[in-house]
Structures are given as C-alpha cells and as structure tokens.
PDB file of N, CA and C in Angstrom:
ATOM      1  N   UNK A   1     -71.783 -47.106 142.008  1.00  0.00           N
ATOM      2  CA  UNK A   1     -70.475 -46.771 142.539  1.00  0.00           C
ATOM      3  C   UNK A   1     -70.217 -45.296 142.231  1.00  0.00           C
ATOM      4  N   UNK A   2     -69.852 -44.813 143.446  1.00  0.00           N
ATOM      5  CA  UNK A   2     -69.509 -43.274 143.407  1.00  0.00           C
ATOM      6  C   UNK A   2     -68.273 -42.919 141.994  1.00  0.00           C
ATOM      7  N   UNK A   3     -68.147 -41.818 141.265  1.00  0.00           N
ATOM      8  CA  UNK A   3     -67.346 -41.104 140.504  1.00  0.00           C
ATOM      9  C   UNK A   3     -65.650 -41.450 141.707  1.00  0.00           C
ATOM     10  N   UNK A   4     -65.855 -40.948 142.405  1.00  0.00           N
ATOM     11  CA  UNK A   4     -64.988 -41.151 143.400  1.00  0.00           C
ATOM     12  C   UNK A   4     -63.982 -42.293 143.897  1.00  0.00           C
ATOM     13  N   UNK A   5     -64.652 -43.065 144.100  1.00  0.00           N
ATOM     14  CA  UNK A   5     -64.218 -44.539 144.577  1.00  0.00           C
ATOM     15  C   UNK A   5     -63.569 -45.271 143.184  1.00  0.00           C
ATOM     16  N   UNK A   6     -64.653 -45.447 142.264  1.00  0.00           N
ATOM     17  CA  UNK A   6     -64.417 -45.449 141.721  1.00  0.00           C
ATOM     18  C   UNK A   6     -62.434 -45.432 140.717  1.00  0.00           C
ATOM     19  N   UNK A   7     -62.467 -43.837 140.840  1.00  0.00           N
ATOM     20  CA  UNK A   7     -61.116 -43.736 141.018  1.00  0.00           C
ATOM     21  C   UNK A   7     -60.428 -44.076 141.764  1.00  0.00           C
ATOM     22  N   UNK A   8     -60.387 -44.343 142.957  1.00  0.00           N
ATOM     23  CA  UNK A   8     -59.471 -44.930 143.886  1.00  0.00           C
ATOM     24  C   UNK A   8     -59.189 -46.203 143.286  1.00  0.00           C
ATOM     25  N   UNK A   9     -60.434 -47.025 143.194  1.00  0.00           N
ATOM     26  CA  UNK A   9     -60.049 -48.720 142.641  1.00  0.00           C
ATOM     27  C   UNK A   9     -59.250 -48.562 141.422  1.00  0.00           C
ATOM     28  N   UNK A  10     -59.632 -47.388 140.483  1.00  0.00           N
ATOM     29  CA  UNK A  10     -59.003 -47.644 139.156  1.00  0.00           C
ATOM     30  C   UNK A  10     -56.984 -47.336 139.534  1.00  0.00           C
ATOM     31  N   UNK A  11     -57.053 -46.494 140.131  1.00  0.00           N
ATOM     32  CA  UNK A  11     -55.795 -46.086 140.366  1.00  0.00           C
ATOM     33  C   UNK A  11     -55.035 -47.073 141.353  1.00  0.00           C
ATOM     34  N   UNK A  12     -55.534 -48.377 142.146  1.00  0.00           N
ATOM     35  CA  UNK A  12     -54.849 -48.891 142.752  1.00  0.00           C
ATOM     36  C   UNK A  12     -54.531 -50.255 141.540  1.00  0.00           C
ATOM     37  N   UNK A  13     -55.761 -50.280 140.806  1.00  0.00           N
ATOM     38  CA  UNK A  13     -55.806 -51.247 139.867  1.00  0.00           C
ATOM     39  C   UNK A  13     -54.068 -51.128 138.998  1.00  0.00           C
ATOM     40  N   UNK A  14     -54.092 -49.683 138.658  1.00  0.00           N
ATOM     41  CA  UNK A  14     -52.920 -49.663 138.064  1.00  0.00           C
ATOM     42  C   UNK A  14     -52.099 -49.878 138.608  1.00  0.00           C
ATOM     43  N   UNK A  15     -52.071 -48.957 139.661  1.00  0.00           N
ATOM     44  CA  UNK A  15     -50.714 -49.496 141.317  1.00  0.00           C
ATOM     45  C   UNK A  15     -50.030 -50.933 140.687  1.00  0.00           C
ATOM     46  N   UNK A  16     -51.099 -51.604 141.296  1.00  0.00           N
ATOM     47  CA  UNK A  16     -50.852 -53.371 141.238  1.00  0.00           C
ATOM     48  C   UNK A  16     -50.201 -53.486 139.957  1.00  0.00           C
ATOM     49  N   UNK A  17     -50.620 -53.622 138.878  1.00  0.00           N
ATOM     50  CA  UNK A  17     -50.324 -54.288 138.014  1.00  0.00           C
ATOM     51  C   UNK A  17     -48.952 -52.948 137.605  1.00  0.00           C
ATOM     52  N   UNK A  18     -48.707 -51.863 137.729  1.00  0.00           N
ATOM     53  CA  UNK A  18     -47.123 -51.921 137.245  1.00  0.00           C
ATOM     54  C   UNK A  18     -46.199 -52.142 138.540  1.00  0.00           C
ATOM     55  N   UNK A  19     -46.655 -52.187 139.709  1.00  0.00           N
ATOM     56  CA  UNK A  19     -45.955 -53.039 140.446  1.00  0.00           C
ATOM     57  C   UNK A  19     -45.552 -53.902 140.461  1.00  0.00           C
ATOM     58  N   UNK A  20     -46.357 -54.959 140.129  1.00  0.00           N
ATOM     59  CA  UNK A  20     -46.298 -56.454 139.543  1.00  0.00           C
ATOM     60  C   UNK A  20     -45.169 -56.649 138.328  1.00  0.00           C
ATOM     61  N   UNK A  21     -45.252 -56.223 137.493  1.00  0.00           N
ATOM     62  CA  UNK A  21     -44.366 -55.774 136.034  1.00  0.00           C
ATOM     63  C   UNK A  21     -43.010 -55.308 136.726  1.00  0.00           C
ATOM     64  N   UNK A  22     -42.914 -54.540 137.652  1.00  0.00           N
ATOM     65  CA  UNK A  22     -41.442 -54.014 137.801  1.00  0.00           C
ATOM     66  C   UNK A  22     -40.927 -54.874 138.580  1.00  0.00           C
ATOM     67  N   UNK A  23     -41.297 -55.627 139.313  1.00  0.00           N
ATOM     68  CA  UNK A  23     -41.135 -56.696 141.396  1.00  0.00           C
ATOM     69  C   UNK A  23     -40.155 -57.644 139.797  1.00  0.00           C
ATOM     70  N   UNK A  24     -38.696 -57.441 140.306  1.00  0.00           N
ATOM     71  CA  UNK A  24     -38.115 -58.659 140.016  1.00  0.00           C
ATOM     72  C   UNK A  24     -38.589 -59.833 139.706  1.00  0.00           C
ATOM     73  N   UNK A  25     -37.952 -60.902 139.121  1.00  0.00           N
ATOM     74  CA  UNK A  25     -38.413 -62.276 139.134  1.00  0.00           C
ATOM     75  C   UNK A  25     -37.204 -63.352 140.302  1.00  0.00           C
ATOM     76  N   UNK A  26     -37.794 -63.776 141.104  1.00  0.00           N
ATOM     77  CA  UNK A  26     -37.005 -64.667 141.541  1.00  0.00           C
ATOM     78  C   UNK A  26     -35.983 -65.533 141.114  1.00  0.00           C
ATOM     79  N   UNK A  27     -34.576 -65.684 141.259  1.00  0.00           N
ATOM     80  CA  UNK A  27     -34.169 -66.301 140.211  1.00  0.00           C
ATOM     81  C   UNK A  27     -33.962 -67.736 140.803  1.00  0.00           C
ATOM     82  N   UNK A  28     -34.150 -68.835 139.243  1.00  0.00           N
ATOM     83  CA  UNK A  28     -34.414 -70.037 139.592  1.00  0.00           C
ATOM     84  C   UNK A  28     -33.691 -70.889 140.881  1.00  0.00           C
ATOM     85  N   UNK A  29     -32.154 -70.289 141.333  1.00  0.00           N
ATOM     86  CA  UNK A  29     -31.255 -70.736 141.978  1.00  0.00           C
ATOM     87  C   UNK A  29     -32.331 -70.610 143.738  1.00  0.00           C
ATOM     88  N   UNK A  30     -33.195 -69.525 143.300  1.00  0.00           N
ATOM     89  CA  UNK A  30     -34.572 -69.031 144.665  1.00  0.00           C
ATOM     90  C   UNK A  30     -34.869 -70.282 145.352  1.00  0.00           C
ATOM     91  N   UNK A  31     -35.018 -71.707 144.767  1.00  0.00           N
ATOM     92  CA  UNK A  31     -35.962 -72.696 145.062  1.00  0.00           C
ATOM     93  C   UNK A  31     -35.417 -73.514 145.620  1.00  0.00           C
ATOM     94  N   UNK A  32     -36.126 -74.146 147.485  1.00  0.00           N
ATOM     95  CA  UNK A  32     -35.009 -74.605 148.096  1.00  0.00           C
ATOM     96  C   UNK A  32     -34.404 -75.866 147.421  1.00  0.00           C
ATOM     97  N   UNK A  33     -33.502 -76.166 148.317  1.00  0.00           N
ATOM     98  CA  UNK A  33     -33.005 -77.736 147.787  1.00  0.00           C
ATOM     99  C   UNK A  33     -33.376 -78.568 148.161  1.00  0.00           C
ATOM    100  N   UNK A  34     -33.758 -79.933 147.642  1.00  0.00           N
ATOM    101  CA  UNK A  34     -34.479 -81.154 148.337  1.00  0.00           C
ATOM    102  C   UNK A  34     -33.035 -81.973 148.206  1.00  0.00           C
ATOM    103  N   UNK A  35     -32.989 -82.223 149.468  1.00  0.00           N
ATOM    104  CA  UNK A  35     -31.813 -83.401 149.995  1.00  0.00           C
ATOM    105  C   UNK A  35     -32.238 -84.559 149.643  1.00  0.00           C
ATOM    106  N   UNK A  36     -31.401 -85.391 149.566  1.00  0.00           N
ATOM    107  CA  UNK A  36     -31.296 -87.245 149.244  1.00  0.00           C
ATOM    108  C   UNK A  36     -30.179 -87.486 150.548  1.00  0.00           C
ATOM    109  N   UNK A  37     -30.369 -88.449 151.290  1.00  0.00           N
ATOM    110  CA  UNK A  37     -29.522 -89.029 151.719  1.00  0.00           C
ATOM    111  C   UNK A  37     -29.072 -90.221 151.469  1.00  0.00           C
ATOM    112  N   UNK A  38     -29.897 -90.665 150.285  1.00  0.00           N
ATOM    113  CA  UNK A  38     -29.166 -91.681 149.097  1.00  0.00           C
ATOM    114  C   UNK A  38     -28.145 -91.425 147.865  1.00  0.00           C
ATOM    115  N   UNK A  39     -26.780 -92.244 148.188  1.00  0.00           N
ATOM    116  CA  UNK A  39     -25.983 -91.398 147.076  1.00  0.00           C
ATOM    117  C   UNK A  39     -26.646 -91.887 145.375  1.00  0.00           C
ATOM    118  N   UNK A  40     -26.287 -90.843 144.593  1.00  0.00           N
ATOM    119  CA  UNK A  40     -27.069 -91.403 143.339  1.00  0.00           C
ATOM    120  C   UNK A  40     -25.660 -92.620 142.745  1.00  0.00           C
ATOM    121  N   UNK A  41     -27.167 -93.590 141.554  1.00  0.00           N
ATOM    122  CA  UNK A  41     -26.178 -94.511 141.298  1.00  0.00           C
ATOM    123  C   UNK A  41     -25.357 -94.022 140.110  1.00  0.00           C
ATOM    124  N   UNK A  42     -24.071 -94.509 139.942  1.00  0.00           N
ATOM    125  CA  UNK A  42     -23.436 -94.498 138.576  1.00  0.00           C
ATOM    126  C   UNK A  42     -24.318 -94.310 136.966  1.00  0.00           C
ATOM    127  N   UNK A  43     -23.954 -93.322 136.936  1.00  0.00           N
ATOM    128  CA  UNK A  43     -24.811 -93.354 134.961  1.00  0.00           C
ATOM    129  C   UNK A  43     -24.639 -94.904 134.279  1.00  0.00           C
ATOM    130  N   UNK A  44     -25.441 -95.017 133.377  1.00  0.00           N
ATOM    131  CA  UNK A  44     -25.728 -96.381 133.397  1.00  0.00           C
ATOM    132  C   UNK A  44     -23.680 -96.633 132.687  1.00  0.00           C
ATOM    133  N   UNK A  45     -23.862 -98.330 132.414  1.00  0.00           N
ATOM    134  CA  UNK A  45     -22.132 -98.299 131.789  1.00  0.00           C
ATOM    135  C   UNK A  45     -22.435 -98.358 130.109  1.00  0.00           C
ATOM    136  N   UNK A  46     -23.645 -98.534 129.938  1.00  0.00           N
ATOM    137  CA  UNK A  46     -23.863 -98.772 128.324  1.00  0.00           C
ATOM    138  C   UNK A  46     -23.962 -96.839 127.938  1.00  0.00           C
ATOM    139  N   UNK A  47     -23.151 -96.827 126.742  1.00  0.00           N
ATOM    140  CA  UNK A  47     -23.523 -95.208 126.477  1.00  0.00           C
ATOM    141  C   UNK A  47     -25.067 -95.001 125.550  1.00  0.00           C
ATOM    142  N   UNK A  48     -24.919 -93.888 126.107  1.00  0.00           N
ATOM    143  CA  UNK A  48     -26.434 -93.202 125.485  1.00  0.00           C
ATOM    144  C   UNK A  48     -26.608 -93.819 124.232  1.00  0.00           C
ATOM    145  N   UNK A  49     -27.818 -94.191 123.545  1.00  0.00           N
ATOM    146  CA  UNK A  49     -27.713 -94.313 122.159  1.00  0.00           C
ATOM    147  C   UNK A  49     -28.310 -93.007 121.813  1.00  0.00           C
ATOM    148  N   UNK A  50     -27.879 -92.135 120.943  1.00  0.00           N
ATOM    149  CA  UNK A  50     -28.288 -90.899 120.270  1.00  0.00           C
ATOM    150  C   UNK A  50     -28.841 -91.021 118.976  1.00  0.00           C
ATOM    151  N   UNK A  51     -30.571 -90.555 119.079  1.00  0.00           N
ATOM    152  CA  UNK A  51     -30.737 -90.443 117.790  1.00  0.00           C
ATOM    153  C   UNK A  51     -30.485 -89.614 117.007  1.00  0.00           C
ATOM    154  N   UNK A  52     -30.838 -89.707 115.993  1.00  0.00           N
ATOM    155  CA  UNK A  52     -30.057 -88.650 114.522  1.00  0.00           C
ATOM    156  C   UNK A  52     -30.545 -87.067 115.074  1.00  0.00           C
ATOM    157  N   UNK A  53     -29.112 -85.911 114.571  1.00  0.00           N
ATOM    158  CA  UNK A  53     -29.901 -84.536 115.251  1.00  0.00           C
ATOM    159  C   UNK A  53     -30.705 -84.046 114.509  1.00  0.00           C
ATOM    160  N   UNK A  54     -31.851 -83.386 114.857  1.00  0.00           N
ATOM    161  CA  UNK A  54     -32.717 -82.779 113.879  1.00  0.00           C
ATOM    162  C   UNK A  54     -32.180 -81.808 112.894  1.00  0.00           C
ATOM    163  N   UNK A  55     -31.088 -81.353 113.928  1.00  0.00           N
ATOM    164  CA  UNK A  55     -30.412 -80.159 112.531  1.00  0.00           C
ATOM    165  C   UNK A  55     -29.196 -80.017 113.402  1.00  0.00           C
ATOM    166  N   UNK A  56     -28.027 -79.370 112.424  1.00  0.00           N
ATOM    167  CA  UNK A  56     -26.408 -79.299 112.927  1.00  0.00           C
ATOM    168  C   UNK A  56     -26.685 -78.228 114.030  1.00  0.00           C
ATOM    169  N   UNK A  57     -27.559 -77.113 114.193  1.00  0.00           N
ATOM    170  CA  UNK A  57     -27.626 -76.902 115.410  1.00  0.00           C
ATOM    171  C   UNK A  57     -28.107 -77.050 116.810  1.00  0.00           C
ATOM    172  N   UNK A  58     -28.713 -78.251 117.036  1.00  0.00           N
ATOM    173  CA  UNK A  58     -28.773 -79.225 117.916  1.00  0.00           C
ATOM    174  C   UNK A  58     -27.890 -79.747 118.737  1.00  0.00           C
ATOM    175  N   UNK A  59     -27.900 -79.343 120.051  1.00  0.00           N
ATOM    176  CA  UNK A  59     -26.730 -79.631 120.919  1.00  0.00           C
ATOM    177  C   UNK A  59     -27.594 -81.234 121.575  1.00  0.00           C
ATOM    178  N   UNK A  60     -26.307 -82.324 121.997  1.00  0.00           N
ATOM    179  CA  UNK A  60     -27.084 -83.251 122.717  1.00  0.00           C
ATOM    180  C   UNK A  60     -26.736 -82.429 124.425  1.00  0.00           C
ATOM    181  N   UNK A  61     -27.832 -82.913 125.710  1.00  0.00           N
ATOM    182  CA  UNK A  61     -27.917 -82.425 126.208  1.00  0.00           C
ATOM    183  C   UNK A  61     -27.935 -83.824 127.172  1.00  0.00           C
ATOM    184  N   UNK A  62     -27.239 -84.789 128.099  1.00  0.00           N
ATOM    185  CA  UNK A  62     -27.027 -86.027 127.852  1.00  0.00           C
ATOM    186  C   UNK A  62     -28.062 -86.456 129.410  1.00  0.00           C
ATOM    187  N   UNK A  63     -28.339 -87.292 129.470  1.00  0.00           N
ATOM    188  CA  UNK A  63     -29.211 -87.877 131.016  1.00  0.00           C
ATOM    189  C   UNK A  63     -28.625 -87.789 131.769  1.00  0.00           C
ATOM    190  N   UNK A  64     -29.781 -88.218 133.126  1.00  0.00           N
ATOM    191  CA  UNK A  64     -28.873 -87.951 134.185  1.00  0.00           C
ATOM    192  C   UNK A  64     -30.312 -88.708 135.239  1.00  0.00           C
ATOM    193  N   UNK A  65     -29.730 -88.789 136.361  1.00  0.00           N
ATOM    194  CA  UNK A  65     -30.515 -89.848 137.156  1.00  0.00           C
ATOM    195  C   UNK A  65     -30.580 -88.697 138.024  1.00  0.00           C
ATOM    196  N   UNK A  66     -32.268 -89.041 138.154  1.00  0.00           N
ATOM    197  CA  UNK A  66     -33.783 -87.915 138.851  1.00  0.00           C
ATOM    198  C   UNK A  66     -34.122 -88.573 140.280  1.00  0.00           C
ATOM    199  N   UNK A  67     -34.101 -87.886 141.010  1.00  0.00           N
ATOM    200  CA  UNK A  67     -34.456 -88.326 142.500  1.00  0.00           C
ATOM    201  C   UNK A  67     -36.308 -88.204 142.290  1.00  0.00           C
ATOM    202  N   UNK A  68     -37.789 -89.393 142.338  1.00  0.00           N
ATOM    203  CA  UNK A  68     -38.783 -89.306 142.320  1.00  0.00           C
ATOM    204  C   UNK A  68     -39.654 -89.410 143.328  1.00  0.00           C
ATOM    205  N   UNK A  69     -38.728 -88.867 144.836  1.00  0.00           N
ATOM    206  CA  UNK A  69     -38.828 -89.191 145.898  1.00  0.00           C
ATOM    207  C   UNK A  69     -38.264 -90.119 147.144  1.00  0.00           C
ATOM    208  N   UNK A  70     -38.734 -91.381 145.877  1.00  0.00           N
ATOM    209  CA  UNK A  70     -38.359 -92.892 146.716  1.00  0.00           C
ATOM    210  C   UNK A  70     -37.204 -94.004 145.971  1.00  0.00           C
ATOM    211  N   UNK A  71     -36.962 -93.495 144.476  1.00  0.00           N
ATOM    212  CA  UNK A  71     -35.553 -93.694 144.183  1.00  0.00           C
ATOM    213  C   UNK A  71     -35.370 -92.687 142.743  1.00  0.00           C
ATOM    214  N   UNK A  72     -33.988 -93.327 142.672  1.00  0.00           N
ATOM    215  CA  UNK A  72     -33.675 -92.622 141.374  1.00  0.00           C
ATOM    216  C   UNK A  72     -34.313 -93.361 139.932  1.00  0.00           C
ATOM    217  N   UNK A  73     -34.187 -92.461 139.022  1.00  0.00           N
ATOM    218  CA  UNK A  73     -34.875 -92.913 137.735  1.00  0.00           C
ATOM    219  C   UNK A  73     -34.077 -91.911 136.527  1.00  0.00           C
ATOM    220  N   UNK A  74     -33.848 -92.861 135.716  1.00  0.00           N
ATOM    221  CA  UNK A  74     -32.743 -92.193 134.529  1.00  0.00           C
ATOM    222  C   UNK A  74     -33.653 -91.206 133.340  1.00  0.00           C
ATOM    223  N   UNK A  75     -33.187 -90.392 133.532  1.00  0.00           N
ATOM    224  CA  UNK A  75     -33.739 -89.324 132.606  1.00  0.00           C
ATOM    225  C   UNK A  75     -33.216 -89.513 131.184  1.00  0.00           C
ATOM    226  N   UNK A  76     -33.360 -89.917 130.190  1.00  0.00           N
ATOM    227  CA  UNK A  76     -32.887 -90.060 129.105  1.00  0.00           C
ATOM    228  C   UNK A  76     -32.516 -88.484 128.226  1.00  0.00           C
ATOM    229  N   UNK A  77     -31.298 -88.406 127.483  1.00  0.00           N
ATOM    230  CA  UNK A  77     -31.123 -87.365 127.141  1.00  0.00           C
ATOM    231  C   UNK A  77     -31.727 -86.475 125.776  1.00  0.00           C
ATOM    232  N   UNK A  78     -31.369 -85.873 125.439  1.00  0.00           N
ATOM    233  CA  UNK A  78     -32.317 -85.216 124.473  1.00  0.00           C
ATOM    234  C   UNK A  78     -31.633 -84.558 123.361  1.00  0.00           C
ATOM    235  N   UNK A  79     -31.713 -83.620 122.418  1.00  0.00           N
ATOM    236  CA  UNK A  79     -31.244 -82.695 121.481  1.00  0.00           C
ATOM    237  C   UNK A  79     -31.750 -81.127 121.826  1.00  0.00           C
ATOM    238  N   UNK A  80     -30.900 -80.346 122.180  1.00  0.00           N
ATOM    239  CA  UNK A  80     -31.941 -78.777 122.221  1.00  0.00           C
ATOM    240  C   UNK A  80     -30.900 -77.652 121.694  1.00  0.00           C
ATOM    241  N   UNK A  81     -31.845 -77.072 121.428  1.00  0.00           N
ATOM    242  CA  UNK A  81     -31.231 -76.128 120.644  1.00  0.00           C
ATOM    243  C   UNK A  81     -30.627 -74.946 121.120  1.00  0.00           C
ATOM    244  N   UNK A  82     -29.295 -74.617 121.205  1.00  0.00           N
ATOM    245  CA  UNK A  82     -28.878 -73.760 122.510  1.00  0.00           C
ATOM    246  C   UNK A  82     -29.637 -72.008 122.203  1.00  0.00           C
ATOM    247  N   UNK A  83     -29.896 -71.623 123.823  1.00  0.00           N
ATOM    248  CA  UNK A  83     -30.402 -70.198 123.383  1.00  0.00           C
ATOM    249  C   UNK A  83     -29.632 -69.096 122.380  1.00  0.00           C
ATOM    250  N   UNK A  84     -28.868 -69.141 122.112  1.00  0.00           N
ATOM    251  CA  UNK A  84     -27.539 -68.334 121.298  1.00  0.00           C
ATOM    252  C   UNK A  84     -26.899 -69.094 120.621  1.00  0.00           C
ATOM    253  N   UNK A  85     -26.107 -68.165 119.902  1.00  0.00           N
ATOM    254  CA  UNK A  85     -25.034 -68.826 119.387  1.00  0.00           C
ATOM    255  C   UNK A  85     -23.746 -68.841 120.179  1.00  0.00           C
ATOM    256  N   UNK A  86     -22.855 -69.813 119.885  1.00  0.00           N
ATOM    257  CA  UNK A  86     -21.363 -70.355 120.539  1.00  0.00           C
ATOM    258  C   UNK A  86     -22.097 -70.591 122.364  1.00  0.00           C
ATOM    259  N   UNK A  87     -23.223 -70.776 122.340  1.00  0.00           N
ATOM    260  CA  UNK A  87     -23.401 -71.436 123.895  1.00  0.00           C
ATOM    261  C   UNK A  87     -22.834 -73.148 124.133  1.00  0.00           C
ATOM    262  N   UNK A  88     -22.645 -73.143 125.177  1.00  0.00           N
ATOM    263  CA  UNK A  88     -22.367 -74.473 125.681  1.00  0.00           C
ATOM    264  C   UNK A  88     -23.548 -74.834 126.592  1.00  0.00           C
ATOM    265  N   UNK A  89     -23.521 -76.104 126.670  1.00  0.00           N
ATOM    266  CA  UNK A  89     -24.380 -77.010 127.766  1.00  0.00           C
ATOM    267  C   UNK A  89     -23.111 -77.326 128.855  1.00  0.00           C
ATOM    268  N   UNK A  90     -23.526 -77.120 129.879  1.00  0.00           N
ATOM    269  CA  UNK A  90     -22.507 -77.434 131.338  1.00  0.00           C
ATOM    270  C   UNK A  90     -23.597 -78.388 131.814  1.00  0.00           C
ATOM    271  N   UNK A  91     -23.145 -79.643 132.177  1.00  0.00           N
ATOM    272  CA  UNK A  91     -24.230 -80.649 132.410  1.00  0.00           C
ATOM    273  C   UNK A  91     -24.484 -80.381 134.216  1.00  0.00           C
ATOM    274  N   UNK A  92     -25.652 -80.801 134.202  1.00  0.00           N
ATOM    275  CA  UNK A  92     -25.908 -80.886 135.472  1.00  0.00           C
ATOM    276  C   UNK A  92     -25.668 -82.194 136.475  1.00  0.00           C
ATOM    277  N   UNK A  93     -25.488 -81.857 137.791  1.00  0.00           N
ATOM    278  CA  UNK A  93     -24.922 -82.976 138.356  1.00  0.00           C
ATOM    279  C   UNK A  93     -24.659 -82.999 140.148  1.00  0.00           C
ATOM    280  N   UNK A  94     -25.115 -84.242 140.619  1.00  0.00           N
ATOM    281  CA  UNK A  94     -25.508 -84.396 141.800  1.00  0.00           C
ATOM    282  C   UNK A  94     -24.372 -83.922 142.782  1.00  0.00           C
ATOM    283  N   UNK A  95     -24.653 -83.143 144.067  1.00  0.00           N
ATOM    284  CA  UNK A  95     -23.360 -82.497 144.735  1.00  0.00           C
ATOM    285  C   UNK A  95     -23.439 -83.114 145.992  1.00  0.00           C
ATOM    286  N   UNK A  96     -22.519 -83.123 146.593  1.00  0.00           N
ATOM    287  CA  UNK A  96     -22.766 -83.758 148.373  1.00  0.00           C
ATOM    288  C   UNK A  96     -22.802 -82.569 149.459  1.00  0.00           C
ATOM    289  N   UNK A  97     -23.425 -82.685 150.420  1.00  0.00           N
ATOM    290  CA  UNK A  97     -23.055 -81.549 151.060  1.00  0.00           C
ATOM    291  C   UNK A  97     -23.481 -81.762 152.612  1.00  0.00           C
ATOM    292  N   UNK A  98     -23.656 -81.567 153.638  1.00  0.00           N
ATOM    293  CA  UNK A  98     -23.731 -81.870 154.877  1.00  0.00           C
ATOM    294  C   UNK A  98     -25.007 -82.102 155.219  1.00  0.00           C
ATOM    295  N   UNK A  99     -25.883 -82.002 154.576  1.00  0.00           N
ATOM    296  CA  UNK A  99     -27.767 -82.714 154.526  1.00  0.00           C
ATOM    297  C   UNK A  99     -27.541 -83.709 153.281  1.00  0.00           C
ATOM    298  N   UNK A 100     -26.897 -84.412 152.980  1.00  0.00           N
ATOM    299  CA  UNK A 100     -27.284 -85.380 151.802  1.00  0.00           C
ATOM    300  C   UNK A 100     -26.599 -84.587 150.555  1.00  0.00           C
ATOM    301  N   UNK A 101     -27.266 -85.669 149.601  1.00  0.00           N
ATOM    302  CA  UNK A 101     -26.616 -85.373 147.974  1.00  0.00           C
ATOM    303  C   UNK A 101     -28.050 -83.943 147.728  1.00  0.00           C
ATOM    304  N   UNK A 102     -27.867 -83.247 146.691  1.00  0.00           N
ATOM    305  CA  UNK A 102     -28.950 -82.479 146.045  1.00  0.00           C
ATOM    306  C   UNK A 102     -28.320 -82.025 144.389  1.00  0.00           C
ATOM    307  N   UNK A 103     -29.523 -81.736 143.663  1.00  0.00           N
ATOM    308  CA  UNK A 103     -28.898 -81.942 142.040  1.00  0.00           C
ATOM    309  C   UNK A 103     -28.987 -80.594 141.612  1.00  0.00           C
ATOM    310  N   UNK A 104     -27.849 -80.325 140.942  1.00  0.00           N
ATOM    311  CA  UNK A 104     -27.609 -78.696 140.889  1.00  0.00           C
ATOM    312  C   UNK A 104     -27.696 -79.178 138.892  1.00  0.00           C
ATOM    313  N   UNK A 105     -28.272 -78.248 138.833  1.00  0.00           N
ATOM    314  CA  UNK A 105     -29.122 -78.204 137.659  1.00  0.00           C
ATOM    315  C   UNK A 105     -27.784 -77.624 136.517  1.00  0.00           C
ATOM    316  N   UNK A 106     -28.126 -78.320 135.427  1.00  0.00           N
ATOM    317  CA  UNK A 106     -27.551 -77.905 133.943  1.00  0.00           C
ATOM    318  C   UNK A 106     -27.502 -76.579 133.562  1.00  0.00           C
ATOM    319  N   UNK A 107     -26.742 -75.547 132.797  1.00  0.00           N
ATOM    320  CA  UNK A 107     -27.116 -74.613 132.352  1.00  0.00           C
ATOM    321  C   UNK A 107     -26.532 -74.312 131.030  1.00  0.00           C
ATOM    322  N   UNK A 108     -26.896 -73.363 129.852  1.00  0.00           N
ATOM    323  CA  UNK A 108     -26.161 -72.798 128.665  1.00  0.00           C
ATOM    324  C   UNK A 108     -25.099 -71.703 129.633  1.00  0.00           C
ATOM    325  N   UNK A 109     -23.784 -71.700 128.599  1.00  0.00           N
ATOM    326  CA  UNK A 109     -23.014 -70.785 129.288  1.00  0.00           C
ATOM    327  C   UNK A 109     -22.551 -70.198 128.066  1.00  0.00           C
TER     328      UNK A 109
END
C-alpha cells in the first residue's frame, strides 16, 4: 500500500470514528410504538407482595402488564435504586389513542 493512500484510509478512519462519537444518540422516546387493539386487563386485585428492600435506598418500582404479542403477561415488580438522589419513579402505563392502546414507559424524575 502506497505512503499515500494509505493516508487517505487513515484520515477517513478518523473521520468515522469522531463522527460517530459526536452523531447524537437517538432518544429512547425515537422507537416506534407497537399498538394493541386489546385493552389491557386490570392489575391483578391481590397487592404486590414486596420482598424485604435490599437497602433504605431502594425504591419499589411496582408491575405492570406486558403486551408478548398475543396477550398480556404481568411483569412482577422489583426494587431499584434511583439514578440520583430525591428522584422519583413515575410509573409507567398503558395509553389509548386512535390505533389501539400502546405502553408509555416509566421514568426517574
């Protein structure tokens, strides 16, 4: 390989990759929505049983019923540890809208 060319590849090599590094990240809200035209069912009527928290900063983070295509299926809830301090969990939860139900996701606030 020529001295020459050479450089060209090396210099596009770099191109790319701090291109790559600077190109935004898509943000998660990016990803389309998958419709249900099944409404979801009621959370169950028995409440969660919660096991013990691993530590006082352990938020519970509570279930919620998962569309797996062909029905729903209860996600059992969990303990997590919020990214910060004084964050909240805003639960996530199924919306209606003129194509069916779709599940708009949980977030720390």
């Amino acid at each position: 390989m020529t001295r020459s060319l050479r450089g060209i590849l090396l210099t596009a090599a770099t191109f790319a990759s701090v291109w790559a590094m600077a190109a935004p990240a898509a943000p998660a809200s990016a990803a389309p929505r998958v419709y249900v035209r099944v409404a979801p069912p009621r959370p169950p009527v028995a409440v969660e049983v919660r096991p013990v928290a691993p530590s006082r900063r352990h938020v519970w983070v509570g279930g919620y019923q998962r569309w797996d295509g062909r029905s729903y299926v209860w996600v059992p809830g969990t303990w997590n540890l919020p990214p910060r301090r004084h964050a909240h969990w805003s639960a996530g939860h199924w919306r209606h809208g003129r194509s069916g139900w779709y599940w708009s996701d949980g977030r720390w606030r």
